[in-house]
N, C-alpha and C. Protein backbone atom coordinates (compact mmCIF):
# COMPACT_ATOMS: atom_id res chain seq x y z
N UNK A 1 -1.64 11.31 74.98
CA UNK A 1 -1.13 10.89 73.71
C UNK A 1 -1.08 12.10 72.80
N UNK A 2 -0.24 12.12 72.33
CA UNK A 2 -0.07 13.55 71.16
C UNK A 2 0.20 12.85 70.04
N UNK A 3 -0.24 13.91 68.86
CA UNK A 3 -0.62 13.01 67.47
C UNK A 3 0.13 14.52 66.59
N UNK A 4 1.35 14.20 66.10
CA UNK A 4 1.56 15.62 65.08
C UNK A 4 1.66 15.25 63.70
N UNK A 5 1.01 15.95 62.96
CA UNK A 5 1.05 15.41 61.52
C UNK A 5 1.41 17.16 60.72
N UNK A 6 2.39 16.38 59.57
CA UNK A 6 2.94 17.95 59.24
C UNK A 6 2.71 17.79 57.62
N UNK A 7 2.83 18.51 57.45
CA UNK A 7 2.27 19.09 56.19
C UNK A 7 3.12 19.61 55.25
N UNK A 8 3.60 19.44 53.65
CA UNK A 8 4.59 20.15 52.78
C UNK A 8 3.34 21.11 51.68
N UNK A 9 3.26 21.91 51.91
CA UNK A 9 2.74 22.51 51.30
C UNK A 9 2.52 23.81 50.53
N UNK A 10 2.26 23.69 49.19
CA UNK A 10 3.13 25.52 48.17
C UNK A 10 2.61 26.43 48.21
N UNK A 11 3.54 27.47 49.13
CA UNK A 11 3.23 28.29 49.23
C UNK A 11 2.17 29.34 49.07
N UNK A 12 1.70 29.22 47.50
CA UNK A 12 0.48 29.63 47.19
C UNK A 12 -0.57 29.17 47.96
N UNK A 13 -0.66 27.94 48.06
CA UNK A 13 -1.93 27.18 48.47
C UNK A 13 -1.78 27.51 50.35
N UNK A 14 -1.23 28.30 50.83
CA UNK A 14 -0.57 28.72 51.83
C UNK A 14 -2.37 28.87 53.29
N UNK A 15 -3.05 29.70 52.37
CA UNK A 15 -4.30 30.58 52.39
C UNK A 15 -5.25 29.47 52.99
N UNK A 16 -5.60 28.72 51.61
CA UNK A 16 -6.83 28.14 51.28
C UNK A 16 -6.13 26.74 52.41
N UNK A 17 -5.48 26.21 52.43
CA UNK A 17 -4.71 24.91 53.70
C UNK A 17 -4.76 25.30 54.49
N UNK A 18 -4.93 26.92 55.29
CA UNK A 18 -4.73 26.55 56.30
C UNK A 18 -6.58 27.02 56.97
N UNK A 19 -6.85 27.23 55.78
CA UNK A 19 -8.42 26.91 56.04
C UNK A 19 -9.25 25.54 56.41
N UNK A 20 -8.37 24.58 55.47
CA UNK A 20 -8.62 23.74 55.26
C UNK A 20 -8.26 22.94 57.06
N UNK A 21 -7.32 22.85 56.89
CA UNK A 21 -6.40 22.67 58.40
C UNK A 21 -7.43 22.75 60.07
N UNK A 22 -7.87 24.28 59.92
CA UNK A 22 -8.70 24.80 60.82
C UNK A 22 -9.62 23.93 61.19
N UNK A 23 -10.54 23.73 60.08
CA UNK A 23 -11.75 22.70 59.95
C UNK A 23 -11.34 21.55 60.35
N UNK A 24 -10.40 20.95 59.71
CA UNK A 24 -10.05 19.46 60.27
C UNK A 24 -9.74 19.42 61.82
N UNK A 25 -9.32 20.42 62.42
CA UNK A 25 -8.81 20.88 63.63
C UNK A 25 -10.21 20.79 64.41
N UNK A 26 -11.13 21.55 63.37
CA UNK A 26 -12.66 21.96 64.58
C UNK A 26 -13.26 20.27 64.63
N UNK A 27 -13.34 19.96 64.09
CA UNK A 27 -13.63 18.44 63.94
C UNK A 27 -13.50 17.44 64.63
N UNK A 28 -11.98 17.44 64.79
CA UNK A 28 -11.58 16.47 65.75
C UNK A 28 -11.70 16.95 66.97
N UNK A 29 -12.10 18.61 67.23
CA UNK A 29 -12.27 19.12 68.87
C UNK A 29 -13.11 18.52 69.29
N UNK A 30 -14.11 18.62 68.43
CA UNK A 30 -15.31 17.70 68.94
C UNK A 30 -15.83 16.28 69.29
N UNK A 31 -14.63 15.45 69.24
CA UNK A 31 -14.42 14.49 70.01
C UNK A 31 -14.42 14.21 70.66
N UNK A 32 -14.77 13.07 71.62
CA UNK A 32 -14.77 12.66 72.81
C UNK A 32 -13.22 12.72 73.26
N UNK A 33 -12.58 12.83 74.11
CA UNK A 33 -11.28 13.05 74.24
C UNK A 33 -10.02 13.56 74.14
N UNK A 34 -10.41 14.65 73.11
CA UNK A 34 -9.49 15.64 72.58
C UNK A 34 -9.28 16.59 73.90
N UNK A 35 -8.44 16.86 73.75
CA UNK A 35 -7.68 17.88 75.13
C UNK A 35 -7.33 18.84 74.46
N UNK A 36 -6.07 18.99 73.35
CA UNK A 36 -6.06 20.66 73.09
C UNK A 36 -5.54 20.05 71.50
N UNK A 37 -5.62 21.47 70.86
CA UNK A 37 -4.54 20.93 69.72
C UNK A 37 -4.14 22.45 68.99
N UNK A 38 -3.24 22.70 67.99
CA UNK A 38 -2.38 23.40 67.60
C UNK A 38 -2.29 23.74 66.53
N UNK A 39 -2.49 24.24 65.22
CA UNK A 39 -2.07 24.70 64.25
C UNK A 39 -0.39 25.93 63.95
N UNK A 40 0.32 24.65 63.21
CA UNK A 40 1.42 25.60 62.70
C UNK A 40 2.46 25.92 61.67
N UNK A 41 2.81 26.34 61.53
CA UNK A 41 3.72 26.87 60.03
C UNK A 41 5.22 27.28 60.44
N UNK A 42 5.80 26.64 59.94
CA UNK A 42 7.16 26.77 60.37
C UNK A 42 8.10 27.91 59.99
N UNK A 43 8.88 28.60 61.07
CA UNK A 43 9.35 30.08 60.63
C UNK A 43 10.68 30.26 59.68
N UNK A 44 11.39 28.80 59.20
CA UNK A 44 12.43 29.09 58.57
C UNK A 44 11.64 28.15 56.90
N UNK A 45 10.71 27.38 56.85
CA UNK A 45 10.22 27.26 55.93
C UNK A 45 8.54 27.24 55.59
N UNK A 46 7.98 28.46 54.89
CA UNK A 46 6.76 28.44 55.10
C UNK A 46 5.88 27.24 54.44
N UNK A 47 6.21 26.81 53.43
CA UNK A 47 5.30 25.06 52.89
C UNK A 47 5.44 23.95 54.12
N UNK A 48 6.30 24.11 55.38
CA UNK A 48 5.39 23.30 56.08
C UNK A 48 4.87 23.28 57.09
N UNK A 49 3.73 22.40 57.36
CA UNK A 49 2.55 23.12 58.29
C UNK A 49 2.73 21.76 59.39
N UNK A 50 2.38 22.25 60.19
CA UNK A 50 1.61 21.06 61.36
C UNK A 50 0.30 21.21 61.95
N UNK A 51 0.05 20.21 62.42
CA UNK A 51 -1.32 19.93 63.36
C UNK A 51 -1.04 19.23 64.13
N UNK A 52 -1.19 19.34 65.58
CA UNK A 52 -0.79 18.73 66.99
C UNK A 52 -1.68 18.55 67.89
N UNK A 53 -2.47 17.50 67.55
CA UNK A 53 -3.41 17.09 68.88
C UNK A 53 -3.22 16.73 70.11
N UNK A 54 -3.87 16.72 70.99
CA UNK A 54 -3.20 15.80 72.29
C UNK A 54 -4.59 15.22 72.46
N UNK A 55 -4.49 13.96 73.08
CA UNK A 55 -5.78 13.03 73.57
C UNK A 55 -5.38 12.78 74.66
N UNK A 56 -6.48 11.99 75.18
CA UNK A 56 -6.79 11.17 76.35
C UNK A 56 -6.03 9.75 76.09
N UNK A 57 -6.03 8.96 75.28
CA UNK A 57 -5.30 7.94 75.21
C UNK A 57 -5.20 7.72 73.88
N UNK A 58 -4.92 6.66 73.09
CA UNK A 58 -4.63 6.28 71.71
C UNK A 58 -5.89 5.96 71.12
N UNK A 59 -7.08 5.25 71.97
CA UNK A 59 -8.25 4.89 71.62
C UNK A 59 -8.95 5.72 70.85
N UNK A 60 -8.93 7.43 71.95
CA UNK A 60 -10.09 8.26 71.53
C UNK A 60 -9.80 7.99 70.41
N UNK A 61 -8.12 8.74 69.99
CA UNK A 61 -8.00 9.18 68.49
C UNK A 61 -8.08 8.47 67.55
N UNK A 62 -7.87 7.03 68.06
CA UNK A 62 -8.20 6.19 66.63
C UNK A 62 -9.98 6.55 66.56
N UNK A 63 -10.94 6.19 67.54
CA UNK A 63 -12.16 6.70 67.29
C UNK A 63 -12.31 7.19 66.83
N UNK A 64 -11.88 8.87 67.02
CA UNK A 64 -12.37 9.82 66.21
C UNK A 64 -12.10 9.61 65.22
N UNK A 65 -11.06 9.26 64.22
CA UNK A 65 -11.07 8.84 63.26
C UNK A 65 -12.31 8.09 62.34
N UNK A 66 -12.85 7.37 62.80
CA UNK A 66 -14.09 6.49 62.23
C UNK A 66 -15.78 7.54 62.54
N UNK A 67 -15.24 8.34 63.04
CA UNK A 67 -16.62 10.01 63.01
C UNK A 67 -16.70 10.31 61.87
N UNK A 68 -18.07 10.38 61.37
CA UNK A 68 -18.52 10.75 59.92
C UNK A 68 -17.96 12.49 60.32
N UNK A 69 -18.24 13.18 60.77
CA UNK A 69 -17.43 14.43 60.63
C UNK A 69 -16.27 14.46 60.45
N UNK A 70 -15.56 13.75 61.45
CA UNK A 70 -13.87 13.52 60.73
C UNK A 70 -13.45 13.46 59.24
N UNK A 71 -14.83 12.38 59.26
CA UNK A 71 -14.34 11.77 57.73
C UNK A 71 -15.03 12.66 56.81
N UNK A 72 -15.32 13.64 57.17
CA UNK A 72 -16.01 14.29 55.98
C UNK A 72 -14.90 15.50 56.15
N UNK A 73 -14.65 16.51 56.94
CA UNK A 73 -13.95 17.47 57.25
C UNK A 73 -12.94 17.67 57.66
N UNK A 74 -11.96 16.21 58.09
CA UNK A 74 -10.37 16.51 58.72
C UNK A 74 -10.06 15.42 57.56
N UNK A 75 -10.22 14.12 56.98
CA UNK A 75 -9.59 13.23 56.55
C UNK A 75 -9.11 13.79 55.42
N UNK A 76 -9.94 14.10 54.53
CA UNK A 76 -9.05 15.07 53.38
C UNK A 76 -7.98 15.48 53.66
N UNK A 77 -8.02 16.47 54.50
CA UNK A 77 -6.92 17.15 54.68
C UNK A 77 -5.70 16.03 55.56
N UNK A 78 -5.64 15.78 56.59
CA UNK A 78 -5.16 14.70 57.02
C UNK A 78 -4.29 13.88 55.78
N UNK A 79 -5.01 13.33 54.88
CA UNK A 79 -4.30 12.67 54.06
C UNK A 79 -3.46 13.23 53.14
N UNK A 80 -3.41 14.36 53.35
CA UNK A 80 -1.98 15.50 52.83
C UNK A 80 -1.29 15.02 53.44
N UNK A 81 -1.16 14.70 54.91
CA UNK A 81 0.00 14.86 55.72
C UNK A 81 1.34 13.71 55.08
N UNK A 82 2.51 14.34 55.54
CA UNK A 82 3.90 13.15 55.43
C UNK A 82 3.51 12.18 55.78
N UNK A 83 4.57 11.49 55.31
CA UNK A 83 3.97 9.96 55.32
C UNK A 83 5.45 9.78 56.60
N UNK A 84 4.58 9.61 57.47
CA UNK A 84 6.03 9.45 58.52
C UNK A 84 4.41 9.08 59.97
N UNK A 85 5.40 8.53 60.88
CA UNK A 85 4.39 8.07 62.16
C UNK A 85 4.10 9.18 62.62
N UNK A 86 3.02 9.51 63.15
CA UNK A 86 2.69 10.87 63.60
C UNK A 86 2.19 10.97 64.86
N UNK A 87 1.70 9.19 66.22
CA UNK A 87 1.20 9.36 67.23
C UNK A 87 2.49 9.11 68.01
N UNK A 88 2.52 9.74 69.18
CA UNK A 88 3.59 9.55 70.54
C UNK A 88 2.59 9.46 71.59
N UNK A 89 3.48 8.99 72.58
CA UNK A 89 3.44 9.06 73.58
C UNK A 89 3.72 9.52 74.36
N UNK A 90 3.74 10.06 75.70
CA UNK A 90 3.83 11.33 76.36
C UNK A 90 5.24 10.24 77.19
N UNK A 91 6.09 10.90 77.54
CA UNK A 91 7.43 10.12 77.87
C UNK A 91 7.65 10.81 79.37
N UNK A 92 7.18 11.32 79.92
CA UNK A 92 6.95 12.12 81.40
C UNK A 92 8.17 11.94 82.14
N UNK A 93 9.17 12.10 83.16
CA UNK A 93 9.85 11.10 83.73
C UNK A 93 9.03 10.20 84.70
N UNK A 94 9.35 9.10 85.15
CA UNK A 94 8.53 8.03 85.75
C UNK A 94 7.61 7.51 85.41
N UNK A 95 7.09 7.81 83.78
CA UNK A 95 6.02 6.94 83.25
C UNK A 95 6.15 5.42 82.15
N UNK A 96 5.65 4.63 82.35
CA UNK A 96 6.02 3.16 81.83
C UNK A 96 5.64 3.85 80.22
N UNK A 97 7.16 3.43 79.34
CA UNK A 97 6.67 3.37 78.21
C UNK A 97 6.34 2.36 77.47
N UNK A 98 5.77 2.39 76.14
CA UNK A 98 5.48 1.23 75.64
C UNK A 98 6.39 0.21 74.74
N UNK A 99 6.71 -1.21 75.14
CA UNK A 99 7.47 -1.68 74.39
C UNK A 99 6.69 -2.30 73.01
N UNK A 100 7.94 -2.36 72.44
CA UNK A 100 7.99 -2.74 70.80
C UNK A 100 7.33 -4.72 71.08
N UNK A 101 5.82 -4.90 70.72
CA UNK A 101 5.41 -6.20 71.05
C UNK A 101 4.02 -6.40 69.95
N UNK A 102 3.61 -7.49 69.35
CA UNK A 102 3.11 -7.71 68.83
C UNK A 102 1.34 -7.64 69.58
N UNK A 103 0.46 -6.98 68.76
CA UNK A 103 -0.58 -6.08 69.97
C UNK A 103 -2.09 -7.21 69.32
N UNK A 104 -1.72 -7.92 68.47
CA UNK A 104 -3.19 -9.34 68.06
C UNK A 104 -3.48 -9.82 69.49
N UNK A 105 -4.21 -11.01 69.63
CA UNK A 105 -4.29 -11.71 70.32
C UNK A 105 -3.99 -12.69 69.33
N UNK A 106 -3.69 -13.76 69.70
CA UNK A 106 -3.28 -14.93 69.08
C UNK A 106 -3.43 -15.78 68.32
């Protein structure tokens, strides 16, 4: 599962975000399930940034989410991010994707 969340952010504050960024980054490494992840800044506009995790499945990362470290050291920052969906799914060829279905139980 890969999770990218991007970032608009001014220029000035360029420095101190992507400090900020790092930390939220070290944070969630330390998760049960985290596989790799990415910090980046885009080369035709520098205010925006990304962060690109990859997990083990959708679970870890909602987990990690509810980690008092998370929530002390990535959520801040995190909640900068666009407001746009930010988890996928890995689309491989030959892998079942997921359909559009109501996920309650009843």
């Amino acid at each position: 599962m890969i999770v990218v969340n991007r970032f608009r952010v001014p220029e000035h504050e360029g420095e101190s975000f992507r400090v900020d960024l790092q930390r939220a980054h070290d944070a969630l490494a330390e998760r049960p399930g985290f596989l790799t992840g990415t910090i980046g800044r885009n080369v035709d506009d520098p205010e925006l940034w990304v962060l690109s995790t990859t997990w083990e499945h959708v679970g870890a990362y909602r987990r990690s989410l509810s980690s008092y470290d998370v929530k002390l050291h990535a959520v801040p920052t995190l909640g900068r991010a666009l407001d746009e969906p930010s988890a996928y799914e890995v689309a491989d060829a030959g892998t079942d994707l997921n359909i559009r279905q109501t996920r309650s139980i009843g």
